[in-house]
N, C-alpha and C. Protein backbone atom coordinates (compact mmCIF):
# COMPACT_ATOMS: atom_id res chain seq x y z
N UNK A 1 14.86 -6.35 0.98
CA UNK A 1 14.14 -5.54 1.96
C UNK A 1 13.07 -4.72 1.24
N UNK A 2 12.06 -4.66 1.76
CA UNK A 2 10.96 -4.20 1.03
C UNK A 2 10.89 -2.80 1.47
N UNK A 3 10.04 -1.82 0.52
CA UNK A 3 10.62 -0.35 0.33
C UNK A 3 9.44 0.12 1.62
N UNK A 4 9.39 1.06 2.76
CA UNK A 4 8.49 1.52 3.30
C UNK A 4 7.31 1.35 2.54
N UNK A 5 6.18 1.61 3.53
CA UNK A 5 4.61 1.92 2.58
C UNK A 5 4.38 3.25 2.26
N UNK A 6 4.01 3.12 1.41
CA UNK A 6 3.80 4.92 1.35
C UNK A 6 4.49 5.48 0.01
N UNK A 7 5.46 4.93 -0.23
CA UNK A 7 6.78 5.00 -1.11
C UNK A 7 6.26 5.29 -2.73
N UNK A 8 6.83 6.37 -2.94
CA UNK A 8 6.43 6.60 -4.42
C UNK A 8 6.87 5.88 -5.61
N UNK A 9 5.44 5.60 -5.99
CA UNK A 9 5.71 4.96 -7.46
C UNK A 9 6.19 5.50 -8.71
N UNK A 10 7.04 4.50 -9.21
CA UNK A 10 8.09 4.87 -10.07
C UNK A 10 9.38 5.01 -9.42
N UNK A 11 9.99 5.47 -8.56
CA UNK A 11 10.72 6.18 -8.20
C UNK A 11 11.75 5.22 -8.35
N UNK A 12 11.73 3.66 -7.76
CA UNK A 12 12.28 2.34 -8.42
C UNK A 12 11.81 1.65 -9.50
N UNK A 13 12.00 1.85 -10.54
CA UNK A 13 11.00 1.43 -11.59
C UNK A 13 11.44 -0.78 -11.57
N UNK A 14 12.43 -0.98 -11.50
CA UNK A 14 13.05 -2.05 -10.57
C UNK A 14 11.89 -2.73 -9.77
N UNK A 15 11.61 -2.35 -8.69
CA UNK A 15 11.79 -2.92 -7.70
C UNK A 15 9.28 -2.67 -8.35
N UNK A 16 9.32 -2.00 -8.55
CA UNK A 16 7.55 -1.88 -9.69
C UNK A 16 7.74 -3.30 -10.35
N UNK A 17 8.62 -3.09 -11.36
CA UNK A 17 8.14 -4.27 -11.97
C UNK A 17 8.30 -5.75 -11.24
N UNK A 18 9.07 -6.35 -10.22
CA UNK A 18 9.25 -7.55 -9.14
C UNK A 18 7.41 -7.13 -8.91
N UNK A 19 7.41 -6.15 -7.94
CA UNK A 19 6.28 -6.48 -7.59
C UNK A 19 5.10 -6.81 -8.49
N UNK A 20 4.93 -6.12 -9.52
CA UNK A 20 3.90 -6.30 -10.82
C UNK A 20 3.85 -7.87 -10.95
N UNK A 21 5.16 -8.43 -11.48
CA UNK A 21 5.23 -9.89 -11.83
C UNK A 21 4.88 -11.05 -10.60
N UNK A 22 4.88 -10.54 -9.52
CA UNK A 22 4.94 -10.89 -8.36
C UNK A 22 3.20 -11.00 -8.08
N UNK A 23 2.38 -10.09 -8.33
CA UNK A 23 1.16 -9.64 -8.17
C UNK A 23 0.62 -10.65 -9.41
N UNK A 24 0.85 -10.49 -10.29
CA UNK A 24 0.66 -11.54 -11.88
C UNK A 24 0.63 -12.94 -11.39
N UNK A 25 1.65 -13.54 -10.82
CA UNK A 25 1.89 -14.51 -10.00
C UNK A 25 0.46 -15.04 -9.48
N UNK A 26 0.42 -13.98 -8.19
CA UNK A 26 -0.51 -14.44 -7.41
C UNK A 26 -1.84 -14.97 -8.28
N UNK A 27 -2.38 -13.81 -8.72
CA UNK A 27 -3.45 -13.78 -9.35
C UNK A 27 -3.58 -15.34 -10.61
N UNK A 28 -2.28 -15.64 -11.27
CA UNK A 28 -2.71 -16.77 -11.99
C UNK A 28 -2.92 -18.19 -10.99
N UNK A 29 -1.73 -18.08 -9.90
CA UNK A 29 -2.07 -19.39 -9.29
C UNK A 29 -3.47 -19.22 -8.64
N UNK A 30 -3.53 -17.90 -8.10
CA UNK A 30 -5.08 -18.24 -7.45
C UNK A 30 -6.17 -18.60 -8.48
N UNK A 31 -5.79 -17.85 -9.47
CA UNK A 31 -7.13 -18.49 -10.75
C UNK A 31 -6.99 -20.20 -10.80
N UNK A 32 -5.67 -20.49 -11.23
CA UNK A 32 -5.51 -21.96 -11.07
C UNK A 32 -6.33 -22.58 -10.35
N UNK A 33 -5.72 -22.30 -8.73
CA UNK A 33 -6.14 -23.11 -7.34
C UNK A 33 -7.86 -22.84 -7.49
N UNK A 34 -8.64 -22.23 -8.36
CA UNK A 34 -9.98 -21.57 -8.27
C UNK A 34 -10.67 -22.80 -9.33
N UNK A 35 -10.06 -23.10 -10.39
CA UNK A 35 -10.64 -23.78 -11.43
C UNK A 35 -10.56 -25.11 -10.89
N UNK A 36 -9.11 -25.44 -10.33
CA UNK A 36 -8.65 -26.65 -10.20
C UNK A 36 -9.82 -27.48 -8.99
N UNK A 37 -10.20 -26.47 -7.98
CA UNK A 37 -10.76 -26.71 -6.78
C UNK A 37 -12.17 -27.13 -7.16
């Protein structure tokens, strides 16, 4: 379950880094899907 918006950072340092790696994610496949295309 994802934390409200608004929600202070840090406060899950947990649930920061999912999203960080998660965000990392995006950004390489979209570079991928960008070169590849």
């Amino acid at each position: 379950m994802a934390p409200p918006k608004g929600k202070v950072a840090g406060s899950n340092p947990a649930w920061d880094t999912i999203q960080f790696s998660a965000f990392n994610d995006f950004l390489y496949f979209r570079t991928v899907a960008m070169t590849a295309g």
